[in-house]
N, C-alpha and C. Protein backbone atom coordinates (compact mmCIF):
# COMPACT_ATOMS: atom_id res chain seq x y z
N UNK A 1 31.62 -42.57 153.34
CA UNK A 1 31.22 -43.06 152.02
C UNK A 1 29.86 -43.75 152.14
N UNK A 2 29.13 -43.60 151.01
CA UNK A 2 27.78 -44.29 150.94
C UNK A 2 28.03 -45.61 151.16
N UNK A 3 27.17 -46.51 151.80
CA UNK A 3 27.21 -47.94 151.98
C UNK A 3 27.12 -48.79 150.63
N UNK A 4 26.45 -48.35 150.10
CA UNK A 4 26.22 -48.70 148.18
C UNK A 4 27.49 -49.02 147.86
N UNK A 5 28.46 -47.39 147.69
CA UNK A 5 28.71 -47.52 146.95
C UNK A 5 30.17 -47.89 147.67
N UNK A 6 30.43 -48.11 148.91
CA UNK A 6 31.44 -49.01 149.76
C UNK A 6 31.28 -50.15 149.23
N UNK A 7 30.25 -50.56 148.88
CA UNK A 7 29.79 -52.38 148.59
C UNK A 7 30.56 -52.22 147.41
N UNK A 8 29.98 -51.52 146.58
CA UNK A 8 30.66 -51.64 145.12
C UNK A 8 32.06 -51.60 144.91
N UNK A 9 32.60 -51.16 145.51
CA UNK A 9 34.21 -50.70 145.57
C UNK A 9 34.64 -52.32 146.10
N UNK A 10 34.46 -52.41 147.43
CA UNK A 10 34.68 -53.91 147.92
C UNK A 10 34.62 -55.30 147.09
N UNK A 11 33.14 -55.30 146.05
CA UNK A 11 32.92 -56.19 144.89
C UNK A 11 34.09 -56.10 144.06
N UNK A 12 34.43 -54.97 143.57
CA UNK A 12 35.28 -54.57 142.58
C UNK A 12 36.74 -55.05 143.53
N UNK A 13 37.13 -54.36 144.32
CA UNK A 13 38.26 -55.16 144.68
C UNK A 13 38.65 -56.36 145.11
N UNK A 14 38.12 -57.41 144.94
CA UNK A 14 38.10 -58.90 145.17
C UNK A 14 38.74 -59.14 143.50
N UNK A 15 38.38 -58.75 142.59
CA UNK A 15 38.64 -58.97 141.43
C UNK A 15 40.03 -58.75 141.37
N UNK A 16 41.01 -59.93 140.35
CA UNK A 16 42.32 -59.93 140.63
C UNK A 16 43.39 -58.66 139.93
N UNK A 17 44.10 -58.49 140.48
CA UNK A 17 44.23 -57.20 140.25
C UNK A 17 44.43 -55.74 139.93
N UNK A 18 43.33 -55.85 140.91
CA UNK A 18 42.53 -54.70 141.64
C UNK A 18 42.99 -54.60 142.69
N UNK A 19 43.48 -52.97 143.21
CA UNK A 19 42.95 -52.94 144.76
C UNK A 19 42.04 -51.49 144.92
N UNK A 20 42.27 -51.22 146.26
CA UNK A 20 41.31 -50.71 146.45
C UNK A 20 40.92 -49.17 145.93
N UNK A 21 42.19 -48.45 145.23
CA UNK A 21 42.38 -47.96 144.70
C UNK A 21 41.67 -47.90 143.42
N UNK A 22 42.24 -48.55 143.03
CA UNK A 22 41.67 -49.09 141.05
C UNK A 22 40.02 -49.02 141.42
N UNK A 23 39.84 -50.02 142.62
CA UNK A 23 38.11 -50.28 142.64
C UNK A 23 37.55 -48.90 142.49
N UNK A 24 37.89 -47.93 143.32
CA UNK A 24 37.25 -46.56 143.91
C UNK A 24 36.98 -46.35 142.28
N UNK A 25 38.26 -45.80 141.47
CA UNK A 25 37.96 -45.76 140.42
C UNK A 25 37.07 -46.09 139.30
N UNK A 26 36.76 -47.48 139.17
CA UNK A 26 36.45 -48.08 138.42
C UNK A 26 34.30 -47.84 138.94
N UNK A 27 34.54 -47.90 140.26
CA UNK A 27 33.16 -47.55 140.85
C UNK A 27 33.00 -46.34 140.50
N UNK A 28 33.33 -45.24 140.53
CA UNK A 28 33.07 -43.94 140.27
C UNK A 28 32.96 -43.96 138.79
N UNK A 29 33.49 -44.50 137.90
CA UNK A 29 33.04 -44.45 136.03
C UNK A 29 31.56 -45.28 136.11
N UNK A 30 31.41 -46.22 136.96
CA UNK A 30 30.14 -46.94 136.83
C UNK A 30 29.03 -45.94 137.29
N UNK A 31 29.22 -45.52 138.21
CA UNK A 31 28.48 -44.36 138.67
C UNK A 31 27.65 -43.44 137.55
N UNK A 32 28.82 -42.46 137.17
CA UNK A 32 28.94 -41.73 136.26
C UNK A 32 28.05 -42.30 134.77
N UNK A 33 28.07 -43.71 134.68
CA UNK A 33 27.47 -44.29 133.67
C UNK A 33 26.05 -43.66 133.27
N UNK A 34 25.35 -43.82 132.37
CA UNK A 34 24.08 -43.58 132.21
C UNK A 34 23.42 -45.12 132.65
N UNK A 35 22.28 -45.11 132.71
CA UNK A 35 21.92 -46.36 133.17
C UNK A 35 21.29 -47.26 132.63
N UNK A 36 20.71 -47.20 131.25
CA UNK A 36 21.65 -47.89 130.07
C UNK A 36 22.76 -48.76 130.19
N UNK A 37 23.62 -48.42 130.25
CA UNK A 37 24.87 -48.86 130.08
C UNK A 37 25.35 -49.50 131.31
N UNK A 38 25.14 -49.13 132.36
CA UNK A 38 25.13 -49.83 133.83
C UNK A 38 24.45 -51.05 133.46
N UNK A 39 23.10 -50.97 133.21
CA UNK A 39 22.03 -51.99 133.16
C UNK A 39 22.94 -53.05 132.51
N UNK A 40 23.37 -52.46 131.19
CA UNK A 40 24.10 -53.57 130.13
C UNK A 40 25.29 -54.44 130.44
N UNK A 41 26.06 -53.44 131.37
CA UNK A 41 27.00 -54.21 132.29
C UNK A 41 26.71 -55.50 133.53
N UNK A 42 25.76 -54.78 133.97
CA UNK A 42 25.42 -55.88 135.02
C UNK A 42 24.94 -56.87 134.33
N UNK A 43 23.91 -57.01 133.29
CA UNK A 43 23.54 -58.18 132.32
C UNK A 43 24.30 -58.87 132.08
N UNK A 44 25.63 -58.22 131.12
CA UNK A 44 26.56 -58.78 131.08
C UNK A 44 26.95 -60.07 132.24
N UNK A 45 27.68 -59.34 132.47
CA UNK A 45 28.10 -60.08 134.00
C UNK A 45 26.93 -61.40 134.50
N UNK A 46 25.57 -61.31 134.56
CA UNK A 46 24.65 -62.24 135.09
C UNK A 46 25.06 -63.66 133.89
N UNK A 47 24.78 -62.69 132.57
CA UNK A 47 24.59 -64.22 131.55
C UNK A 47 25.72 -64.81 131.30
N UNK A 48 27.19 -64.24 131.37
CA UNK A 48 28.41 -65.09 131.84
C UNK A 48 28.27 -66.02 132.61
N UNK A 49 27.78 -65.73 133.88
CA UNK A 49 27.55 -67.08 135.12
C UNK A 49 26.34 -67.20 134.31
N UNK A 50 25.81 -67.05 134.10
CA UNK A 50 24.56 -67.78 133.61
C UNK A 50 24.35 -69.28 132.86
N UNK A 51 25.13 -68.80 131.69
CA UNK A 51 25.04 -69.19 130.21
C UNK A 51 26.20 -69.72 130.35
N UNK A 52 27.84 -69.80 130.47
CA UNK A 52 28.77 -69.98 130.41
C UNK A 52 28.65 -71.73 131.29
N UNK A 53 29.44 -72.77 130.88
CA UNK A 53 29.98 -73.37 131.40
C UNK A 53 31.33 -74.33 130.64
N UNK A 54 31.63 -75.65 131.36
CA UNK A 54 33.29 -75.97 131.20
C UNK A 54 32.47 -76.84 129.79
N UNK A 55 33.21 -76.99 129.02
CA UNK A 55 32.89 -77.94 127.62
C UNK A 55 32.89 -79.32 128.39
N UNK A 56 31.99 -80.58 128.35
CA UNK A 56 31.97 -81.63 128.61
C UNK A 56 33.02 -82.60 128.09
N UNK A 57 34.00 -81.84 126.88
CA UNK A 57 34.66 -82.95 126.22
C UNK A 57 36.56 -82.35 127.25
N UNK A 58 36.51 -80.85 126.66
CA UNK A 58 37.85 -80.36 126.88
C UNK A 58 37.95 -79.52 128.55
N UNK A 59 37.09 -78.86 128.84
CA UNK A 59 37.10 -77.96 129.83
C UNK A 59 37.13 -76.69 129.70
N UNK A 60 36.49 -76.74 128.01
CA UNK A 60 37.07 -74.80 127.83
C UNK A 60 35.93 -74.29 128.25
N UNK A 61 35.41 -73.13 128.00
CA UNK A 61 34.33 -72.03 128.48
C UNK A 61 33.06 -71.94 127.19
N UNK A 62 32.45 -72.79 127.12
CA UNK A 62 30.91 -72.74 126.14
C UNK A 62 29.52 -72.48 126.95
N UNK A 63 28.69 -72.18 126.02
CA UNK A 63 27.73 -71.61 125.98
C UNK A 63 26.67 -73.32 125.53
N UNK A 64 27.43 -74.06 124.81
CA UNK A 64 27.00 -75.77 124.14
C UNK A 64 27.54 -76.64 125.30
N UNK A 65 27.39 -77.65 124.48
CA UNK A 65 27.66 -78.76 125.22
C UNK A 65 29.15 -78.87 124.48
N UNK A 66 29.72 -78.97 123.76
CA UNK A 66 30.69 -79.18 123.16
C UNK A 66 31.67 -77.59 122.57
N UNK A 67 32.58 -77.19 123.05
CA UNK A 67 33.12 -76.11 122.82
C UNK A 67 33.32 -75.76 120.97
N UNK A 68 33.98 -74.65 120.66
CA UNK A 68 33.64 -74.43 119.17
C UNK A 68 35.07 -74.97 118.69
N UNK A 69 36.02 -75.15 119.49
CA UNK A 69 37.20 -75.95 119.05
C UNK A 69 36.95 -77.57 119.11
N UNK A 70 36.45 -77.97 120.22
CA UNK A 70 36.07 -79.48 120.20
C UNK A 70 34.80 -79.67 118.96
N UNK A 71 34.22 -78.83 118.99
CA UNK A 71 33.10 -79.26 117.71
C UNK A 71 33.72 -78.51 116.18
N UNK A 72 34.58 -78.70 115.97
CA UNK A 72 35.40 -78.25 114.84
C UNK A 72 35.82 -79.17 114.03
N UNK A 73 35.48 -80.06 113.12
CA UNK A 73 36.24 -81.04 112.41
C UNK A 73 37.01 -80.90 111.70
N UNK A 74 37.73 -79.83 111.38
CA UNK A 74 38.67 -79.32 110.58
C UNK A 74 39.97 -79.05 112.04
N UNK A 75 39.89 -79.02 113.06
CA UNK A 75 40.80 -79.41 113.79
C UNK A 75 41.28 -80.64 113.73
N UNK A 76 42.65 -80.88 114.45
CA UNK A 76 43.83 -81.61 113.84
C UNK A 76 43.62 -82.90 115.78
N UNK A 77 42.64 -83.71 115.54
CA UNK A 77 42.19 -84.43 116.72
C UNK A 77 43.22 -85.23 117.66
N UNK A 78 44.37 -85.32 116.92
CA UNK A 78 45.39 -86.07 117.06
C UNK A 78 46.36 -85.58 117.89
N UNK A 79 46.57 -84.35 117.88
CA UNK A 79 46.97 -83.50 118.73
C UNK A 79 46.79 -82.72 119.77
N UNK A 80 46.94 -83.44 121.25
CA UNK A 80 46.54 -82.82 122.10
C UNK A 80 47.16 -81.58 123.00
N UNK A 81 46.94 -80.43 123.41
CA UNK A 81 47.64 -79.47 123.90
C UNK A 81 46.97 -79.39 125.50
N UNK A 82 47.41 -79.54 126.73
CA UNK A 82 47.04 -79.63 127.78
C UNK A 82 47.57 -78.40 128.35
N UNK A 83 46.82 -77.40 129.00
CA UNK A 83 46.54 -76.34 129.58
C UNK A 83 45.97 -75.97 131.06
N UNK A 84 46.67 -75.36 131.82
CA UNK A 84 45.92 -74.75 133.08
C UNK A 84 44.36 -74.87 133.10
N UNK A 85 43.89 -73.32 132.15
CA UNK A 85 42.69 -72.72 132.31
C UNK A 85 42.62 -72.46 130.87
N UNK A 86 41.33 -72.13 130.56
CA UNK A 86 40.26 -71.65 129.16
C UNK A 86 41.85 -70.44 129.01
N UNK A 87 41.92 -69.58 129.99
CA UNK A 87 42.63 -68.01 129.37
C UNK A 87 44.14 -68.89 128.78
N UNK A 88 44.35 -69.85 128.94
CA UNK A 88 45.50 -70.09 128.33
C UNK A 88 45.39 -70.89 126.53
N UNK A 89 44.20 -71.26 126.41
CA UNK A 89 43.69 -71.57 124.98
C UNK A 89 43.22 -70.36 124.01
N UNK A 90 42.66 -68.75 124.66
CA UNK A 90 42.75 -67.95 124.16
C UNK A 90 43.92 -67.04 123.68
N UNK A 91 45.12 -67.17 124.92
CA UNK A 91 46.33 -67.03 124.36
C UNK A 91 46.64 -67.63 123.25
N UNK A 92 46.25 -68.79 123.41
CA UNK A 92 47.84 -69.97 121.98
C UNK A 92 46.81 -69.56 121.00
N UNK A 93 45.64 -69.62 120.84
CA UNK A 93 44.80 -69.27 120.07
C UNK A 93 44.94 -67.96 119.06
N UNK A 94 45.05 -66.74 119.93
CA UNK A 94 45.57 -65.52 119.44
C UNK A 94 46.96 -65.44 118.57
N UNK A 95 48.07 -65.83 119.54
CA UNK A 95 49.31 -66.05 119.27
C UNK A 95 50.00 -67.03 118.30
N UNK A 96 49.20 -67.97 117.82
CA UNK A 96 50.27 -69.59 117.34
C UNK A 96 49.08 -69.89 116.19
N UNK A 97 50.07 -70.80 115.23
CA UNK A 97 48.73 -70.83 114.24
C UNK A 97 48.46 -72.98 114.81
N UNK A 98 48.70 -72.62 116.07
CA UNK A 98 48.16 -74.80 116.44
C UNK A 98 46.50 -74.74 116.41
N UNK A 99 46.23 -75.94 115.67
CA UNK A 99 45.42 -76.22 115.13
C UNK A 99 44.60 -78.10 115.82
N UNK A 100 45.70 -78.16 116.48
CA UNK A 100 45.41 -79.46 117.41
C UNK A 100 43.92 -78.72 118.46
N UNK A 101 43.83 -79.81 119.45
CA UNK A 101 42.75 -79.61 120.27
C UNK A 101 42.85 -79.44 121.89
N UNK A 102 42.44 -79.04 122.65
CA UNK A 102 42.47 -79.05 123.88
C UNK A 102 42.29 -79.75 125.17
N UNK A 103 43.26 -79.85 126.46
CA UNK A 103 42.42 -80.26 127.97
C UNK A 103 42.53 -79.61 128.71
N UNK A 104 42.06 -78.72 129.45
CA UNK A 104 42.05 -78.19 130.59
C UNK A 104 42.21 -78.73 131.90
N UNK A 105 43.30 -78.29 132.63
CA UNK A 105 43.19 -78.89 133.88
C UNK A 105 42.56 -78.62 135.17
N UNK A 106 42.14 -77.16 134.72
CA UNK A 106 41.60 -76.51 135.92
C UNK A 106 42.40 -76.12 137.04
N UNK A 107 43.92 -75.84 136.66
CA UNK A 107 44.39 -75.58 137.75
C UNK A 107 46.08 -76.44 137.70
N UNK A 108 47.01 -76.27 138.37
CA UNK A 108 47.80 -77.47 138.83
C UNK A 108 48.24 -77.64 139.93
N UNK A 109 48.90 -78.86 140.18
CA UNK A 109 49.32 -79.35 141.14
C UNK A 109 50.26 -78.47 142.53
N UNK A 110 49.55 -78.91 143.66
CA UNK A 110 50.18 -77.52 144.82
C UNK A 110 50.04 -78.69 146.31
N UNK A 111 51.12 -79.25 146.36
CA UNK A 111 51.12 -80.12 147.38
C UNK A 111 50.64 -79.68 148.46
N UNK A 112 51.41 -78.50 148.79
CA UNK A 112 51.11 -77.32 149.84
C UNK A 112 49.91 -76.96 150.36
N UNK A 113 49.67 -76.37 149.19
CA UNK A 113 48.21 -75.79 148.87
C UNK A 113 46.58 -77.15 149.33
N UNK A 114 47.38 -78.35 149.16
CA UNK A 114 46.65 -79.43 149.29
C UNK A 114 45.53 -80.07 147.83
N UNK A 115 46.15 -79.23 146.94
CA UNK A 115 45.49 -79.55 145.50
C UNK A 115 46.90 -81.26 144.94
N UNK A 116 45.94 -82.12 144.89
CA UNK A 116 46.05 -83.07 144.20
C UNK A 116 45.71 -83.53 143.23
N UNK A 117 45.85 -84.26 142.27
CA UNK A 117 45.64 -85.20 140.75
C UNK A 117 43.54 -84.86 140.99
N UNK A 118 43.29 -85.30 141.91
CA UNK A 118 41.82 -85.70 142.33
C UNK A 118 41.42 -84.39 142.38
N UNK A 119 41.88 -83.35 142.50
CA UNK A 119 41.23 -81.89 142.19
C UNK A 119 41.11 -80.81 141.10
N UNK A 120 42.10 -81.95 139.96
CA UNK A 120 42.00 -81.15 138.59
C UNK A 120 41.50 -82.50 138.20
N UNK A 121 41.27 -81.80 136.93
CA UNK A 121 40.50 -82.46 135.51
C UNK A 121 41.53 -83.82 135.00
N UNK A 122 42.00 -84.47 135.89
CA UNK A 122 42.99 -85.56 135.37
C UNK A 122 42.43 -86.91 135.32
N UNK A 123 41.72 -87.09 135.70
CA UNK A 123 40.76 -88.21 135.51
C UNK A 123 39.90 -88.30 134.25
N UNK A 124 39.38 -86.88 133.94
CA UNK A 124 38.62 -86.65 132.78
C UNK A 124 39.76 -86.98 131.19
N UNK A 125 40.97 -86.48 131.73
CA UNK A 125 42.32 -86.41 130.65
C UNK A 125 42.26 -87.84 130.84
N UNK A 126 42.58 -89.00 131.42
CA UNK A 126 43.06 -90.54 131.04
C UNK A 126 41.61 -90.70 130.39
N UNK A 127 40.33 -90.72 130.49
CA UNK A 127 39.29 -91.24 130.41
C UNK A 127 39.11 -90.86 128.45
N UNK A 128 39.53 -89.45 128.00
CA UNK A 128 39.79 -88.80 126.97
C UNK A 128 40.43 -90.25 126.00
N UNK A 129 41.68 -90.85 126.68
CA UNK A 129 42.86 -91.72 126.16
C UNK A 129 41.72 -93.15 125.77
N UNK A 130 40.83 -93.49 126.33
CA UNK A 130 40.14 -94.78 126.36
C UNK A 130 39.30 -94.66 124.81
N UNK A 131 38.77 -92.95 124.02
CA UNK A 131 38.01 -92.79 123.38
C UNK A 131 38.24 -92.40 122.11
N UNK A 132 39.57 -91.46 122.68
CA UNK A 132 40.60 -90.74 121.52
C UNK A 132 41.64 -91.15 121.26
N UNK A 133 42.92 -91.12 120.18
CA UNK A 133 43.61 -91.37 119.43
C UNK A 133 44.58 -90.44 119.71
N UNK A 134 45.82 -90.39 120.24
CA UNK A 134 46.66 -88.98 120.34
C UNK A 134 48.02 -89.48 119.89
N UNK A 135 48.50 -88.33 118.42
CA UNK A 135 49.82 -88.94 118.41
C UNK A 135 50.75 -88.61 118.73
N UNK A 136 50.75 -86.69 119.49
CA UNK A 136 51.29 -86.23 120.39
C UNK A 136 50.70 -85.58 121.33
N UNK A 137 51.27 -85.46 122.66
CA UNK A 137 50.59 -84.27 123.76
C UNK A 137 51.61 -83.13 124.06
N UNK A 138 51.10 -82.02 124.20
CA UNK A 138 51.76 -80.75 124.12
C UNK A 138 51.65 -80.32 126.11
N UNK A 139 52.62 -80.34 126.78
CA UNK A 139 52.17 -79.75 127.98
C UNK A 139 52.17 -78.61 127.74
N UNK A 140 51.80 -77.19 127.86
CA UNK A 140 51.52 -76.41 128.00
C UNK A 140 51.17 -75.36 129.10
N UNK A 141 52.12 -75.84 130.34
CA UNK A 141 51.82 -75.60 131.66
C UNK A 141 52.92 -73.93 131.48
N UNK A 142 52.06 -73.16 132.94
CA UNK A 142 53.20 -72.08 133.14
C UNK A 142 54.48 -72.90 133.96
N UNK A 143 55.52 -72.31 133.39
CA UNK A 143 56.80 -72.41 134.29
C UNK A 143 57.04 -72.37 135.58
N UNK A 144 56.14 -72.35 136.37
CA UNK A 144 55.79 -72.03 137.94
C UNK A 144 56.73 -73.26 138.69
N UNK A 145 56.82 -73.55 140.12
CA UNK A 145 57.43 -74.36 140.70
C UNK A 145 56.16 -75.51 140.36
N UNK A 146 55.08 -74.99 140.74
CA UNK A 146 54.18 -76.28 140.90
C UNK A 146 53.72 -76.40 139.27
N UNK A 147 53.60 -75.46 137.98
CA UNK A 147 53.37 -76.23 136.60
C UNK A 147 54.40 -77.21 136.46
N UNK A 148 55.89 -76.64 136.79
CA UNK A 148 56.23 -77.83 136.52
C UNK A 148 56.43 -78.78 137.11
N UNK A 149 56.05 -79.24 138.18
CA UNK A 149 55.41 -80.45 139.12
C UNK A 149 54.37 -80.80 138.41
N UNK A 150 53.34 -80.27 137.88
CA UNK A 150 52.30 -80.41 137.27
C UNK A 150 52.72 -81.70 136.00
N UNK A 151 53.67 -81.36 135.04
CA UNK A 151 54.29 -81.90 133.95
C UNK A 151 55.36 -82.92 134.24
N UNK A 152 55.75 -82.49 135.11
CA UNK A 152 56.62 -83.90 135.54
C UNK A 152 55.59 -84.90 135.98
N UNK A 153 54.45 -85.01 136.66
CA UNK A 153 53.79 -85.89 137.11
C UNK A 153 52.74 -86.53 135.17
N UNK A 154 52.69 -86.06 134.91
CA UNK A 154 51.34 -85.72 133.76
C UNK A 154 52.65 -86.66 132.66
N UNK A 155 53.85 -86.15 132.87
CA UNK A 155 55.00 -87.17 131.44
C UNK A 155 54.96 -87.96 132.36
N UNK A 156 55.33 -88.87 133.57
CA UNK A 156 55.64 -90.07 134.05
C UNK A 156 54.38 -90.71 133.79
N UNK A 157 53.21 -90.16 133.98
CA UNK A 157 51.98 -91.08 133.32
C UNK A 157 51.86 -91.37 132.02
N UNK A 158 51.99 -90.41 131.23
CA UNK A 158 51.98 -90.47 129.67
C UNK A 158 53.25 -91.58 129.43
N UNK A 159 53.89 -91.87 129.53
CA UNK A 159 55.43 -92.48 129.52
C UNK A 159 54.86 -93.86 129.94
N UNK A 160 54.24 -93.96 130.80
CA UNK A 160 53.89 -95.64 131.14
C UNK A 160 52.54 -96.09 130.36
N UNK A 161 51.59 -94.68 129.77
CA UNK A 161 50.90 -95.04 128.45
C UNK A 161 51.21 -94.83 127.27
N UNK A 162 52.98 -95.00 127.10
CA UNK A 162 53.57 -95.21 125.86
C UNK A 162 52.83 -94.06 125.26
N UNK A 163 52.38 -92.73 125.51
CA UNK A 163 52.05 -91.91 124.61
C UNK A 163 53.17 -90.58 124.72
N UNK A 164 53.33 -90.16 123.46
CA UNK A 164 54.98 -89.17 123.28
C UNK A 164 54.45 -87.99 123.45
N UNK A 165 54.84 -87.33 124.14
CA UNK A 165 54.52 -85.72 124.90
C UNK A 165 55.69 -84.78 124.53
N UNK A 166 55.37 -83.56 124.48
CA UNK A 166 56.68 -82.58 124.64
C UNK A 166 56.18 -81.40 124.95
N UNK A 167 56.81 -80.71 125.81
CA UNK A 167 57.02 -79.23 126.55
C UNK A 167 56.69 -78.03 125.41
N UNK A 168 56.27 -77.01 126.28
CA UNK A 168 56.62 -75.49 125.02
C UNK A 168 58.40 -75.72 125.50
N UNK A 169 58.67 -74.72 124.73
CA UNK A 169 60.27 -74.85 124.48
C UNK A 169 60.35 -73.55 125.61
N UNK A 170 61.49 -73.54 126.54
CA UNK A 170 61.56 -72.34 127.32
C UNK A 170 62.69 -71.31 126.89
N UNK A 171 63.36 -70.25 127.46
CA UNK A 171 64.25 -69.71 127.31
C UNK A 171 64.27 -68.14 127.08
N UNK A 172 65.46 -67.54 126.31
CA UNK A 172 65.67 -65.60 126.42
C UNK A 172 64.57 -65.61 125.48
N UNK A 173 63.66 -64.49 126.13
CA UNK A 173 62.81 -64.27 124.57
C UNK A 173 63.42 -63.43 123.57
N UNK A 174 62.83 -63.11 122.47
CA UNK A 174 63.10 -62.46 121.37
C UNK A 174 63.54 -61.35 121.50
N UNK A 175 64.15 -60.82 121.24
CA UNK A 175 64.54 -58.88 121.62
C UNK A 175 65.05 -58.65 122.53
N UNK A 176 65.22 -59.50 124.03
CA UNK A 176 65.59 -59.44 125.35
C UNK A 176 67.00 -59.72 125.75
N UNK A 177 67.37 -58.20 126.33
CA UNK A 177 68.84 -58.56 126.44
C UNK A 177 69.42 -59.52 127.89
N UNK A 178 70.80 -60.04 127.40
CA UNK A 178 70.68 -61.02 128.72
C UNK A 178 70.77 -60.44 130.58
N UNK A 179 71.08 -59.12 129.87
CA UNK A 179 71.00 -58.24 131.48
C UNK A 179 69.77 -58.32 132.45
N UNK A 180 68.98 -58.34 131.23
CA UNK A 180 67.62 -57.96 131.99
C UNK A 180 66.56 -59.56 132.00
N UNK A 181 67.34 -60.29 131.74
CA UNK A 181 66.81 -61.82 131.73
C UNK A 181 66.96 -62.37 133.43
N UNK A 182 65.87 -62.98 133.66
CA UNK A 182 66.45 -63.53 135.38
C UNK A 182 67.09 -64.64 135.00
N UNK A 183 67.78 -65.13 136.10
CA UNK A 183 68.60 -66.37 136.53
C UNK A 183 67.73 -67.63 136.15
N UNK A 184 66.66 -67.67 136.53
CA UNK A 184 66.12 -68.86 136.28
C UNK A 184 66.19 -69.28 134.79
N UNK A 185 65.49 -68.23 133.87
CA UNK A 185 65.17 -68.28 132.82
C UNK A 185 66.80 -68.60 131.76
N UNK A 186 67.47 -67.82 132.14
CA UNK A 186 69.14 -67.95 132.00
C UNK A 186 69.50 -69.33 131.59
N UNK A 187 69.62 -69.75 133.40
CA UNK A 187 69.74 -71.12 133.47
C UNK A 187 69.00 -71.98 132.37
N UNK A 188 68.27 -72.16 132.63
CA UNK A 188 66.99 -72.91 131.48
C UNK A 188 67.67 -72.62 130.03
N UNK A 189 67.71 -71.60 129.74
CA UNK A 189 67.82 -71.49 128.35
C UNK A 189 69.05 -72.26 127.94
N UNK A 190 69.98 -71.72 128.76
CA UNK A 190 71.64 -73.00 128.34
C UNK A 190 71.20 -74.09 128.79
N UNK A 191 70.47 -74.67 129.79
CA UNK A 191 70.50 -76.10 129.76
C UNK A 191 69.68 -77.04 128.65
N UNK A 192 68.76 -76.18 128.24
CA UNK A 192 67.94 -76.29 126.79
C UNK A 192 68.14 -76.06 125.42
N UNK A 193 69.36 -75.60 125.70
CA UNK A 193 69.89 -75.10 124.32
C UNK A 193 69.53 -76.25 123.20
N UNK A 194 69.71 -75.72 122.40
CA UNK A 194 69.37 -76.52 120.53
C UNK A 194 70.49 -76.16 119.57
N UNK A 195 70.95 -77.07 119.08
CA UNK A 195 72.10 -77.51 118.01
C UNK A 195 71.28 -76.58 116.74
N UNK A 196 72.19 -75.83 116.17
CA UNK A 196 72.07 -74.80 114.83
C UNK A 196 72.90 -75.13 114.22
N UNK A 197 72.56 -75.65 112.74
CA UNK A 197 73.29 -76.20 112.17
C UNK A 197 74.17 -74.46 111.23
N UNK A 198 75.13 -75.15 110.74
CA UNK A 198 76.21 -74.36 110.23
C UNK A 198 76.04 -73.43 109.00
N UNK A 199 75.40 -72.14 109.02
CA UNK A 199 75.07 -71.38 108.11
C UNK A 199 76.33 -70.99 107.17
N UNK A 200 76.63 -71.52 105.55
CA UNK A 200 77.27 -71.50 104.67
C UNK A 200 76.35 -70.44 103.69
C-alpha cells in the first residue's frame, strides 16, 4: 500500500469506532473525492480545532465566549442539568423539550483510571454556586459504574450545600420486552419503581 494513503487509513482508524476496516473504506471514498470536496473536508476539520472551544461559563462547544444556550435569556437559569460532555447536551437538546441550562464535566470519575474531582470541571461547577441561583440540579450522568460514582459523589456535595438535585429516572424502556432487557437495568427498574395511581 502507498505510504499516503497507509497514513490516511491509520488517521482514520484512531477515530472511535472505526477500525481498520471501516478506515480502508472511508480512505478510499476520500480518494475517489474530487478535490474540491477533499479540500472542503480537510477545512472542515482545521476550523473545528481551530475556532471551536469549551464555553467559559458551561463547558459546551462555542465558537464565543459564552455558548448559545448560556447566552440565551429566555432559558430557564434556575435550572441546572449537569452532563459528561457537549454530545450529551445535543442529545437532551434534540430529544426533551428542558429548557434549563448546562455544566459539563468533561468526563467522570474513574478511581482506577486515576481521574479525580481535580480532573473534571468540578471546581468550575461549585464556583458557578457562589454567582448563580439554582433551584434544582439535574444529574444527568450515563449509568456506567463510574457515572454513577460520579453522582453519588456530586449529591453528597450538593446535600451539604443544601441544594435539591435529582437523577434522570432509569428503567425498561418504551416498547422493550422484559426478555430482552439486561439484569441490571431489570433490577433498577423494580427498585425504582413509581406509585400509579388507580385508573377509574
Amino acid at each position: 500500500m502507498s505510504p499516503v494513503l497507509q497514513k490516511l487509513v491509520d488517521e482514520i482508524a484512531k477515530l472511535p469506532g472505526l477500525g481498520k476496516k471501516s478506515a480502508m473504506r472511508l480512505a478510499l471514498h476520500i480518494l475517489k473525492l474530487p478535490e474540491p470536496e477533499a479540500r472542503a473536508l480537510a477545512e472542515s476539520i482545521l476550523q473545528v480545532k481551530q475556532r471551536l472551544h469549551l464555553c467559559s461559563r458551561c463547558g459546551n462547544l462555542t465558537e464565543v465566549e459564552l455558548c448559545v444556550i448560556c447566552a440565551d435569556p429566555r432559558r430557564e437559569s434556575g435550572l441546572l442539568c449537569i452532563v459528561e460532555s457537549p454530545q450529551e447536551i445535543l442529545r437532551l437538546e434534540k430529544a426533551t423539550g428542558y429548557r434549563g441550562v448546562y455544566h459539563v464535566l468533561g468526563g467522570v470519575l474513574s478511581p482506577l483510571d486515576g481521574v479525580g474531582p481535580e480532573d473534571l470541571r468540578v471546581a468550575e461547577l461549585w464556583k458557578r454556586f457562589e454567582t448563580e441561583v439554582f433551584r434544582e440540579v439535574i444529574l444527568a450522568l450515563n449509568p456506567t459504574a463510574d457515572g454513577d460514582a460520579t453522582s453519588h459523589y456530586l449529591l453528597r456535595e450538593l446535600k451539604q450545600r443544601k441544594i435539591p438535585a435529582t437523577r434522570l429516572a432509569r428503567g425498561v424502556p418504551i416498547g422493550a420486552e422484559l426478555e430482552h432487557v439486561d439484569e441490571v437495568t431489570l433490577a433498577r427498574a423494580l427498585a425504582e419503581r413509581t406509585r400509579v395511581d388507580d385508573e377509574r
